[in-house]
C-alpha atoms as a PDB file:
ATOM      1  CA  UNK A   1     -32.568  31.821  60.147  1.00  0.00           C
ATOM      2  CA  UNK A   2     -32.139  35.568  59.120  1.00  0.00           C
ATOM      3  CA  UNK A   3     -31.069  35.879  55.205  1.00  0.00           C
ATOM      4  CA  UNK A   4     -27.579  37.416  56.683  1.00  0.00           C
ATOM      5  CA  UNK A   5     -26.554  34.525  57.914  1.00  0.00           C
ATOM      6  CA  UNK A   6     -26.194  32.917  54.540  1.00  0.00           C
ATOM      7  CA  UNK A   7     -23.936  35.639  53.996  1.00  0.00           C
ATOM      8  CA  UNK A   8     -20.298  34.429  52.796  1.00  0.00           C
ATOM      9  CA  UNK A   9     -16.504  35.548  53.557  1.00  0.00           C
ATOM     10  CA  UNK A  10     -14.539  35.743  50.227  1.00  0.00           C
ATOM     11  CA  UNK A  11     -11.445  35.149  52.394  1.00  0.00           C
ATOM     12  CA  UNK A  12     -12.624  31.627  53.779  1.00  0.00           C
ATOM     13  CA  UNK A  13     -14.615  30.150  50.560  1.00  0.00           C
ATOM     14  CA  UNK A  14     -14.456  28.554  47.595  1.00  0.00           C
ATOM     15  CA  UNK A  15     -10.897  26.941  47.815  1.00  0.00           C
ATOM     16  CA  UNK A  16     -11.428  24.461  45.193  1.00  0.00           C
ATOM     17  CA  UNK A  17     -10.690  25.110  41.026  1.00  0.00           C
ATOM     18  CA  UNK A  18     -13.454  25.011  38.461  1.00  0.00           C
ATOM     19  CA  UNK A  19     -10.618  24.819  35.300  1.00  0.00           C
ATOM     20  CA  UNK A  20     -11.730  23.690  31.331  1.00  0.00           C
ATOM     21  CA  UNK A  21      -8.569  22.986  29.367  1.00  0.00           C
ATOM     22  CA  UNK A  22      -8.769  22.474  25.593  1.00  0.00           C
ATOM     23  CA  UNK A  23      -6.373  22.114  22.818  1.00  0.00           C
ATOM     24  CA  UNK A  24      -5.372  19.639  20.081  1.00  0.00           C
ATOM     25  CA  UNK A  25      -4.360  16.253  20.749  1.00  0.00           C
ATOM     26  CA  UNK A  26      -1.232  15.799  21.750  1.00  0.00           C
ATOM     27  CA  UNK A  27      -0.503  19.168  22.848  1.00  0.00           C
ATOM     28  CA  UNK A  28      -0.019  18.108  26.479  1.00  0.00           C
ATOM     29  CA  UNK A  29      -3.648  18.776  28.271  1.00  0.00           C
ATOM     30  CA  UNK A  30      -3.165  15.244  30.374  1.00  0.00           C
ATOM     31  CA  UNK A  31       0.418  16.300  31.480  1.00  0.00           C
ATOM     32  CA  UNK A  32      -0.846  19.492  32.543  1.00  0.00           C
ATOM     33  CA  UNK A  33      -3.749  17.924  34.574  1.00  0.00           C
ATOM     34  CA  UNK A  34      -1.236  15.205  35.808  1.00  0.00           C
ATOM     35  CA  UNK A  35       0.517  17.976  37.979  1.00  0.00           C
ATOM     36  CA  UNK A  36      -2.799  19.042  39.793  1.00  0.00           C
ATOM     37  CA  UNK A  37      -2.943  18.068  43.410  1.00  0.00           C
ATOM     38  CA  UNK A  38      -3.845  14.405  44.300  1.00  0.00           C
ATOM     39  CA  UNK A  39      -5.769  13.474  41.046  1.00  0.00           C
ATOM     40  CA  UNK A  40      -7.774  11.107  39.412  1.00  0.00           C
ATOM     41  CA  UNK A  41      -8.512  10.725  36.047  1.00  0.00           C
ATOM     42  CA  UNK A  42     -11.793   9.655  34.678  1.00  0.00           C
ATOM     43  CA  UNK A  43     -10.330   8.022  31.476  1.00  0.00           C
ATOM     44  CA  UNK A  44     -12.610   8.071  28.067  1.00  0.00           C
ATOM     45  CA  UNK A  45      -9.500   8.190  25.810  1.00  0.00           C
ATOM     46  CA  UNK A  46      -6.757   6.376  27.230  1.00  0.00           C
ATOM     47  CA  UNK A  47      -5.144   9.025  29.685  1.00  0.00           C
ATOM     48  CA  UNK A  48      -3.537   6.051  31.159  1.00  0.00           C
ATOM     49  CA  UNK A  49      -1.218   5.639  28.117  1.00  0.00           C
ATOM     50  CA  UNK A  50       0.313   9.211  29.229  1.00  0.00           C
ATOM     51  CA  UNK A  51       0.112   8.312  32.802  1.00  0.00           C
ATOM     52  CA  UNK A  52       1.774   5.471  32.157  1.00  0.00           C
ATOM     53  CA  UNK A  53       4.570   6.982  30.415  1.00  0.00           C
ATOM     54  CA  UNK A  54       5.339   9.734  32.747  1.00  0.00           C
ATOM     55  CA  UNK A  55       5.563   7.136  35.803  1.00  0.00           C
ATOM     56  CA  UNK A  56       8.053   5.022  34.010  1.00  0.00           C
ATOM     57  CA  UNK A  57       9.759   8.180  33.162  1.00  0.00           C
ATOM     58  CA  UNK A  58      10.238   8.620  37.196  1.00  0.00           C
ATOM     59  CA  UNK A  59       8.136  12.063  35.674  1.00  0.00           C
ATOM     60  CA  UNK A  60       5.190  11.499  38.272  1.00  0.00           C
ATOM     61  CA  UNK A  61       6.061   8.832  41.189  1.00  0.00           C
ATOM     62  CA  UNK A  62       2.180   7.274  40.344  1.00  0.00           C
ATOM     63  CA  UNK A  63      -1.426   7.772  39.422  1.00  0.00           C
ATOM     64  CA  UNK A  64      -4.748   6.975  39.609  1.00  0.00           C
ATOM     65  CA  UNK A  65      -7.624   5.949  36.940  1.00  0.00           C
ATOM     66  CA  UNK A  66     -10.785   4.687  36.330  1.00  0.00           C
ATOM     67  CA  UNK A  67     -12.176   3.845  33.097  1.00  0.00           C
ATOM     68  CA  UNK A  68     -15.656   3.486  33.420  1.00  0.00           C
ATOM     69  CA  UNK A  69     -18.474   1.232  30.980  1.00  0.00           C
ATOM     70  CA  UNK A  70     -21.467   3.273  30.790  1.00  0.00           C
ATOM     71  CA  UNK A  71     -22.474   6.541  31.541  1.00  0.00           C
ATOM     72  CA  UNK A  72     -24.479   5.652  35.401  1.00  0.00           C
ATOM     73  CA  UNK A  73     -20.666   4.869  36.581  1.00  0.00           C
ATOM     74  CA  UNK A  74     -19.438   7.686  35.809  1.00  0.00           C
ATOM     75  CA  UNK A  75     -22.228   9.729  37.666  1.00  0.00           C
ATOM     76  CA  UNK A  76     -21.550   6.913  40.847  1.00  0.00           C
ATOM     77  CA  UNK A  77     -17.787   7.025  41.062  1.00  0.00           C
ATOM     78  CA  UNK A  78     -17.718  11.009  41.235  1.00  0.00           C
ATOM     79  CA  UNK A  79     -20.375  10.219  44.129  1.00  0.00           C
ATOM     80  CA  UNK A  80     -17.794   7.782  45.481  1.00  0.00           C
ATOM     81  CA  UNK A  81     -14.439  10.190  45.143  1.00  0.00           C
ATOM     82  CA  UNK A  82     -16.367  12.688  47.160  1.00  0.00           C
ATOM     83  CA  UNK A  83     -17.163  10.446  49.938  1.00  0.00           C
ATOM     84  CA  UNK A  84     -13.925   8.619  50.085  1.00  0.00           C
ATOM     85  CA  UNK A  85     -11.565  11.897  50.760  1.00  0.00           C
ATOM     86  CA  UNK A  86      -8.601  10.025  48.859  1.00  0.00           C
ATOM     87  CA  UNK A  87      -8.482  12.649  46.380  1.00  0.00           C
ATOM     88  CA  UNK A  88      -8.563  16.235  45.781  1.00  0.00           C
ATOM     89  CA  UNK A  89      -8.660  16.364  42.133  1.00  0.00           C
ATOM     90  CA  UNK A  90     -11.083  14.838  39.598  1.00  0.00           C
ATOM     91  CA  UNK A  91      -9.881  14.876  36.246  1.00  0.00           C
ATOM     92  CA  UNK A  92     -12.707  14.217  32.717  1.00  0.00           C
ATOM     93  CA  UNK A  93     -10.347  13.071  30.187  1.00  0.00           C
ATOM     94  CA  UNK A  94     -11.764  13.949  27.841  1.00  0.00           C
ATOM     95  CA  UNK A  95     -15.608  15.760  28.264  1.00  0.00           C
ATOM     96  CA  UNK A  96     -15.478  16.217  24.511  1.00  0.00           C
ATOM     97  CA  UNK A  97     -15.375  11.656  24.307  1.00  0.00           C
ATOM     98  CA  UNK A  98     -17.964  12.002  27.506  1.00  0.00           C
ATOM     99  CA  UNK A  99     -20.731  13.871  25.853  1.00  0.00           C
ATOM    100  CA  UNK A 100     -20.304  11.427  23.321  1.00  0.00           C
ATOM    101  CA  UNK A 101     -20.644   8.625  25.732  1.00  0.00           C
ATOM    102  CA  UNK A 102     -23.110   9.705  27.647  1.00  0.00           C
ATOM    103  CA  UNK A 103     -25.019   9.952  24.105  1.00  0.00           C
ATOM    104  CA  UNK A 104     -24.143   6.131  22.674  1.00  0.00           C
ATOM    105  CA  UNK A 105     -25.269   4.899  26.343  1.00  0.00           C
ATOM    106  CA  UNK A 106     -28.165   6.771  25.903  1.00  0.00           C
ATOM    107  CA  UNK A 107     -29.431   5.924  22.863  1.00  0.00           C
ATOM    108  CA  UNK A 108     -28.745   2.033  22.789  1.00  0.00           C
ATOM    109  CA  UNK A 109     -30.574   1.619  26.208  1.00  0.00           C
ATOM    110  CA  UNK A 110     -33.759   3.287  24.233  1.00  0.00           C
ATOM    111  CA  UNK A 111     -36.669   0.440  24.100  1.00  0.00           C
ATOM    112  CA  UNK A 112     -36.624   0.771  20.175  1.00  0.00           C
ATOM    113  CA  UNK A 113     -33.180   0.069  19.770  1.00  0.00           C
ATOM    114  CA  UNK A 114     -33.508  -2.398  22.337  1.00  0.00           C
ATOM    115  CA  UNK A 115     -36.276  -4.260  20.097  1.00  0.00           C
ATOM    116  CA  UNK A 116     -34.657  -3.865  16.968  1.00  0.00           C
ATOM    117  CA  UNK A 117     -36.863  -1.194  15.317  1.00  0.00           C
ATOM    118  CA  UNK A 118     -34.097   1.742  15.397  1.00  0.00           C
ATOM    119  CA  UNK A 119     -30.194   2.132  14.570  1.00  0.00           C
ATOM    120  CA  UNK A 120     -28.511   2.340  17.429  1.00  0.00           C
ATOM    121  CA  UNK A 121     -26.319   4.849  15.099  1.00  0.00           C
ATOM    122  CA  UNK A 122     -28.831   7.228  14.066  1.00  0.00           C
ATOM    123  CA  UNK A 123     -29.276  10.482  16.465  1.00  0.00           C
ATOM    124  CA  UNK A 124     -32.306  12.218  16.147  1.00  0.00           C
ATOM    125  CA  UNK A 125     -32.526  16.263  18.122  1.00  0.00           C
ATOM    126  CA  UNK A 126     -34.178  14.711  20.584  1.00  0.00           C
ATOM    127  CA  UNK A 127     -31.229  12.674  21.410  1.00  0.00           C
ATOM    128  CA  UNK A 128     -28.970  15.913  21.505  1.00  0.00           C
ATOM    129  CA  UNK A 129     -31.519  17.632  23.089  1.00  0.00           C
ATOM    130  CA  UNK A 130     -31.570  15.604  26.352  1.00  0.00           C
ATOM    131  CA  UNK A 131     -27.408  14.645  26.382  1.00  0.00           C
ATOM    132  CA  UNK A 132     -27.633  18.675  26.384  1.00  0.00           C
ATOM    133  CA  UNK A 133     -29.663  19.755  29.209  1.00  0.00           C
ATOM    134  CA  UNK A 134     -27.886  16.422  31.211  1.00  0.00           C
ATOM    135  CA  UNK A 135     -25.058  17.406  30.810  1.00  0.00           C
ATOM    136  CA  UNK A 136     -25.635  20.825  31.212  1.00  0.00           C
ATOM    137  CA  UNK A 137     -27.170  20.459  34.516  1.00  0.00           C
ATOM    138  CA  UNK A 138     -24.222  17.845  35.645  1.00  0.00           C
ATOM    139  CA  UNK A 139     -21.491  20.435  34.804  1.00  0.00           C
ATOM    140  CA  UNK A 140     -23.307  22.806  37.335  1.00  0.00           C
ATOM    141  CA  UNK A 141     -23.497  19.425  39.849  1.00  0.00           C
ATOM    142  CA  UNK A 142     -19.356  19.889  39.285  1.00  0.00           C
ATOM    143  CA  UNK A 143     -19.774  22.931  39.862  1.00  0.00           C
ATOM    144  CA  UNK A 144     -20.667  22.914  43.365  1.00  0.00           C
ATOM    145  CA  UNK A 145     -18.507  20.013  44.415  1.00  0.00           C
ATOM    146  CA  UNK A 146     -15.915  20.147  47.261  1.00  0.00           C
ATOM    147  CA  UNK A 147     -13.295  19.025  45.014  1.00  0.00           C
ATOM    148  CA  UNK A 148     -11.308  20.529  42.457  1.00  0.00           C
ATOM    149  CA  UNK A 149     -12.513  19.673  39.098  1.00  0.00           C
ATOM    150  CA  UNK A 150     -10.552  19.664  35.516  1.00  0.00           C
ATOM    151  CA  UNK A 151     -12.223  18.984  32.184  1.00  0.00           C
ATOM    152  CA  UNK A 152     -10.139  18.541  29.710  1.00  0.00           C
ATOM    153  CA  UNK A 153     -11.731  18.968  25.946  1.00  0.00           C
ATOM    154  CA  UNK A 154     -10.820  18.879  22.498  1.00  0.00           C
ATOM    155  CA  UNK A 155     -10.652  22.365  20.408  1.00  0.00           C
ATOM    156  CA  UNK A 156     -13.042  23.185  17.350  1.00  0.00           C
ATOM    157  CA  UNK A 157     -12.278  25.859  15.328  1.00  0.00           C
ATOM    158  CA  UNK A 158     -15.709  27.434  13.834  1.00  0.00           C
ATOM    159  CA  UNK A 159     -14.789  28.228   9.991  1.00  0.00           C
ATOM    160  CA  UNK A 160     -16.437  30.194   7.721  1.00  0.00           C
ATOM    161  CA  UNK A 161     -15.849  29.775   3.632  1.00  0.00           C
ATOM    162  CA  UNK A 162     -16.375  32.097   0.925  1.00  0.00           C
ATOM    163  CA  UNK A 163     -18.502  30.804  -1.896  1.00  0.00           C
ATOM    164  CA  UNK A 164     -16.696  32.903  -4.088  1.00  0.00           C
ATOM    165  CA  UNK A 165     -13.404  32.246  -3.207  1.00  0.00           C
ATOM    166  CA  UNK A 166     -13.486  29.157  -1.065  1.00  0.00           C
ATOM    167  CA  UNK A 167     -11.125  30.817   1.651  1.00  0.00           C
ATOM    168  CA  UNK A 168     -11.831  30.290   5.038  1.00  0.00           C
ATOM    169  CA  UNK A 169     -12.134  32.808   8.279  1.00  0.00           C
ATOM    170  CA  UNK A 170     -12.074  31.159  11.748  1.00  0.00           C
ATOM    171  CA  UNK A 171     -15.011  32.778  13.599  1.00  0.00           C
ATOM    172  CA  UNK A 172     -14.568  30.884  16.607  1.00  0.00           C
ATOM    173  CA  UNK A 173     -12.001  28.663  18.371  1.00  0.00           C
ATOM    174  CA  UNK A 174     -13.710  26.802  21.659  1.00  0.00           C
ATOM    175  CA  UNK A 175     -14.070  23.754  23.088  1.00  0.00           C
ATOM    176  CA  UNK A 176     -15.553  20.927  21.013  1.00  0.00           C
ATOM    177  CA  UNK A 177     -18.488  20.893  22.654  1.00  0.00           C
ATOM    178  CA  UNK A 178     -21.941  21.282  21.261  1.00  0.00           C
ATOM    179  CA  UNK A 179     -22.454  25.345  21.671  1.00  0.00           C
ATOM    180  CA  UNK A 180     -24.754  24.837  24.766  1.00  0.00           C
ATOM    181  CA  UNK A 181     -22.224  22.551  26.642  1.00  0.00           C
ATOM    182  CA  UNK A 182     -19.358  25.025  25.165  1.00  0.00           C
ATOM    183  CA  UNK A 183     -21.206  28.034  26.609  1.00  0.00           C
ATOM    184  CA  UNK A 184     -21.690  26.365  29.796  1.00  0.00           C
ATOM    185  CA  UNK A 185     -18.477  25.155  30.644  1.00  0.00           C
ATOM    186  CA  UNK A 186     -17.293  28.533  29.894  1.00  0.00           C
ATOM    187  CA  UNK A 187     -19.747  29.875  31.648  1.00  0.00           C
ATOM    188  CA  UNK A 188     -19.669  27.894  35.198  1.00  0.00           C
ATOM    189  CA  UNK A 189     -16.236  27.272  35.303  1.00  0.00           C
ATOM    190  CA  UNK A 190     -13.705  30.014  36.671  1.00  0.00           C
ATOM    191  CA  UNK A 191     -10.821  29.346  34.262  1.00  0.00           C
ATOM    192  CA  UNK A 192     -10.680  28.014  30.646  1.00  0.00           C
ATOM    193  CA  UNK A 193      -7.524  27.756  28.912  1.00  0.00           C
ATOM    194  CA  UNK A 194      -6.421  27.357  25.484  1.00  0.00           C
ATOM    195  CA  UNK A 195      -3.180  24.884  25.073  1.00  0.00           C
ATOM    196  CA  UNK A 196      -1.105  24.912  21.970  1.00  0.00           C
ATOM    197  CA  UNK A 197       1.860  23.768  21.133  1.00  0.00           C
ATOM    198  CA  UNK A 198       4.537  24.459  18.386  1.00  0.00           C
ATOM    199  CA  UNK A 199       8.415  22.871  17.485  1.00  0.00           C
ATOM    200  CA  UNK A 200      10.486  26.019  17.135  1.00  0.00           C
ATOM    201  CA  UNK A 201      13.594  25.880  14.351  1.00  0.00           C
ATOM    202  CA  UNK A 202      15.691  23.609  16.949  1.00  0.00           C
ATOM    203  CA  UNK A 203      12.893  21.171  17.236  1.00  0.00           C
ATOM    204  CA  UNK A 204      12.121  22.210  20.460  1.00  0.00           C
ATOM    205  CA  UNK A 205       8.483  22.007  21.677  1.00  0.00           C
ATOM    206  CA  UNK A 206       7.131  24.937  23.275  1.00  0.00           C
ATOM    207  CA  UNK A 207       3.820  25.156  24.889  1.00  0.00           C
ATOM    208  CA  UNK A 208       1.745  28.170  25.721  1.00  0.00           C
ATOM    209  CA  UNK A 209      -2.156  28.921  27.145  1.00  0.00           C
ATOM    210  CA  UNK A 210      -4.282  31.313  26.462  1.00  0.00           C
ATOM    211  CA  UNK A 211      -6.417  32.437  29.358  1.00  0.00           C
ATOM    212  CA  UNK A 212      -7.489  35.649  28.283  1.00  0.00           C
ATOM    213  CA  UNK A 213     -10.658  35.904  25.724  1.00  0.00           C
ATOM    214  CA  UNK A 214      -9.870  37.480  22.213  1.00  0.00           C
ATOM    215  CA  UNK A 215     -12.660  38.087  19.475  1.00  0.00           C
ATOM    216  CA  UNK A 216     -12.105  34.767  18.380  1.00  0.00           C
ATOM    217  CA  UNK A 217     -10.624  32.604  21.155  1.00  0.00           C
ATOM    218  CA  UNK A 218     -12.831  31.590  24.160  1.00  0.00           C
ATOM    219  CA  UNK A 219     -10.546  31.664  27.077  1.00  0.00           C
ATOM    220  CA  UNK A 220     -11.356  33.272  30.881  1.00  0.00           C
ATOM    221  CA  UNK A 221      -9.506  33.716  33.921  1.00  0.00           C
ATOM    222  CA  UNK A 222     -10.534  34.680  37.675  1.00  0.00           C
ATOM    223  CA  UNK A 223      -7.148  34.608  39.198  1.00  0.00           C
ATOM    224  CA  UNK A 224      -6.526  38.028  37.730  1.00  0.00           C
ATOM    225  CA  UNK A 225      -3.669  36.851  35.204  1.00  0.00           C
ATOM    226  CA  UNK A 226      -3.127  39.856  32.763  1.00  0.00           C
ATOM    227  CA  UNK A 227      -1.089  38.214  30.179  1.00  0.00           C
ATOM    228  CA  UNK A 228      -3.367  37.176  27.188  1.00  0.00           C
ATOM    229  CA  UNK A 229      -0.287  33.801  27.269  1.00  0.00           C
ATOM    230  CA  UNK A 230       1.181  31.726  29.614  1.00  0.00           C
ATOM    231  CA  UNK A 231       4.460  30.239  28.349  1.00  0.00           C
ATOM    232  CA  UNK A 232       5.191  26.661  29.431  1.00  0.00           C
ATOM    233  CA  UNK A 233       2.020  26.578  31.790  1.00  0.00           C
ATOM    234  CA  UNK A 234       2.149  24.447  34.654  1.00  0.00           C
ATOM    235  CA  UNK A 235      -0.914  23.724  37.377  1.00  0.00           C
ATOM    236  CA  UNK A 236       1.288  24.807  40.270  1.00  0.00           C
ATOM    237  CA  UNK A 237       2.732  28.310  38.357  1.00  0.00           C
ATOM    238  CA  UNK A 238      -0.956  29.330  37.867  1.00  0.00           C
ATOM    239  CA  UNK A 239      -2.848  28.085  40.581  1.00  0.00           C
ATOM    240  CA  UNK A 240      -1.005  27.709  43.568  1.00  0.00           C
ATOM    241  CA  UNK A 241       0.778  30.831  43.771  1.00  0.00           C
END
């Protein structure tokens, strides 16, 4: 087979979204992800609560969740959505709780904590080490998958203080990730957004994303979106224009 026939058509490929989501609890990243086409949610912090909600609110007419028990499940039932067709979206609610999943799993199925001769509480850096380059290579496993994917993470805000006056500078806000997994989420996937949300004097909440990078805020778009904010972001308003 000549190399040229590996060659791809921009207009025909790719139809599926690589999207990261982050913000503070509460500020609405499960509704957002709610609205995506045909999802599932891979629940680590009790998406189903929200899901739940919204249905009896006649807000979504139902939904779909699995909760899994160890970190080998959640690997098997991604396998599983893929080969089943039912869905189109796979929702990680939250990959900030996965990474630390993955990591508890992980460490308690080690032969020493298994005998009794380490804390199954104590993490060492080779614990982070290999959660790291797992999950680093899984995210690029997401990557590739025929599916549209959401990961929905928690924010950190990277704060500097001055000895001298004990203010503090934010250096960096990203998703709480450790910096490799942060990096690489916002490196392999095509859009990460940054949700906030604030009450205005009424009491009216008001959402907004931020999908363009600033010197302090990670945030990246590929569908060409200009505005550094999105006010009142929805799935279908961004992505299926």
């Amino acid at each position: 087979m000549a190399l040229l026939d590996r060659t791809l058509d921009l207009t025909k490929i790719n139809p599926y979204q690589k999207i990261g989501i982050y913000g503070a609890e509460g500020v609405g990243k499960t509704y957002f992800s709610a609205f995506a086409p045909d999802p599932i949610f891979i629940d680590l912090e009790n998406s189903t609560d929200t899901l739940k909600a919204l249905i009896r609110d006649k807000v979504l007419p139902g939904g779909s969740v699995f909760v899994p028990e160890n970190w080998k499940e959640v690997q098997d039932v991604v396998k599983e959505i893929i080969a089943s067709k039912k869905y189109k979206t796979i929702v990680i609610d939250t990959v900030t709780r996965l990474q630390k999943f993955q990591m508890n799993n992980y460490v308690r199925a080690q032969k020493t904590v298994l005998e009794g001769k380490r804390d199954e509480f104590t993490r060492y850096q080779a614990d982070y080490l290999y959660s790291n380059n797992l999950l680093d290579s899984w995210l690029m496993d997401l990557m590739r998958l025929p599916i549209n994917v959401i990961l929905n993470a928690h924010v950190v805000h990277d704060i500097k203080i001055d000895k001298d006056t004990g203010s503090s500078t934010v250096l960096k806000t990203r998703p709480n990730l450790p910096p490799k997994l942060s990096g690489s989420m916002s490196e392999l996937f095509s859009f990460i957004g940054y949700l906030e949300v604030k009450t205005d004097i009424g009491g009216r909440i008001e959402r907004s994303m931020r999908v363009n990078p600033t010197g302090i805020i990670v945030a990246k778009n590929r569908q060409n979106i200009q505005e550094m904010k999105i006010p009142n972001p929805t799935y279908k308003g961004i992505f299926e224009k």
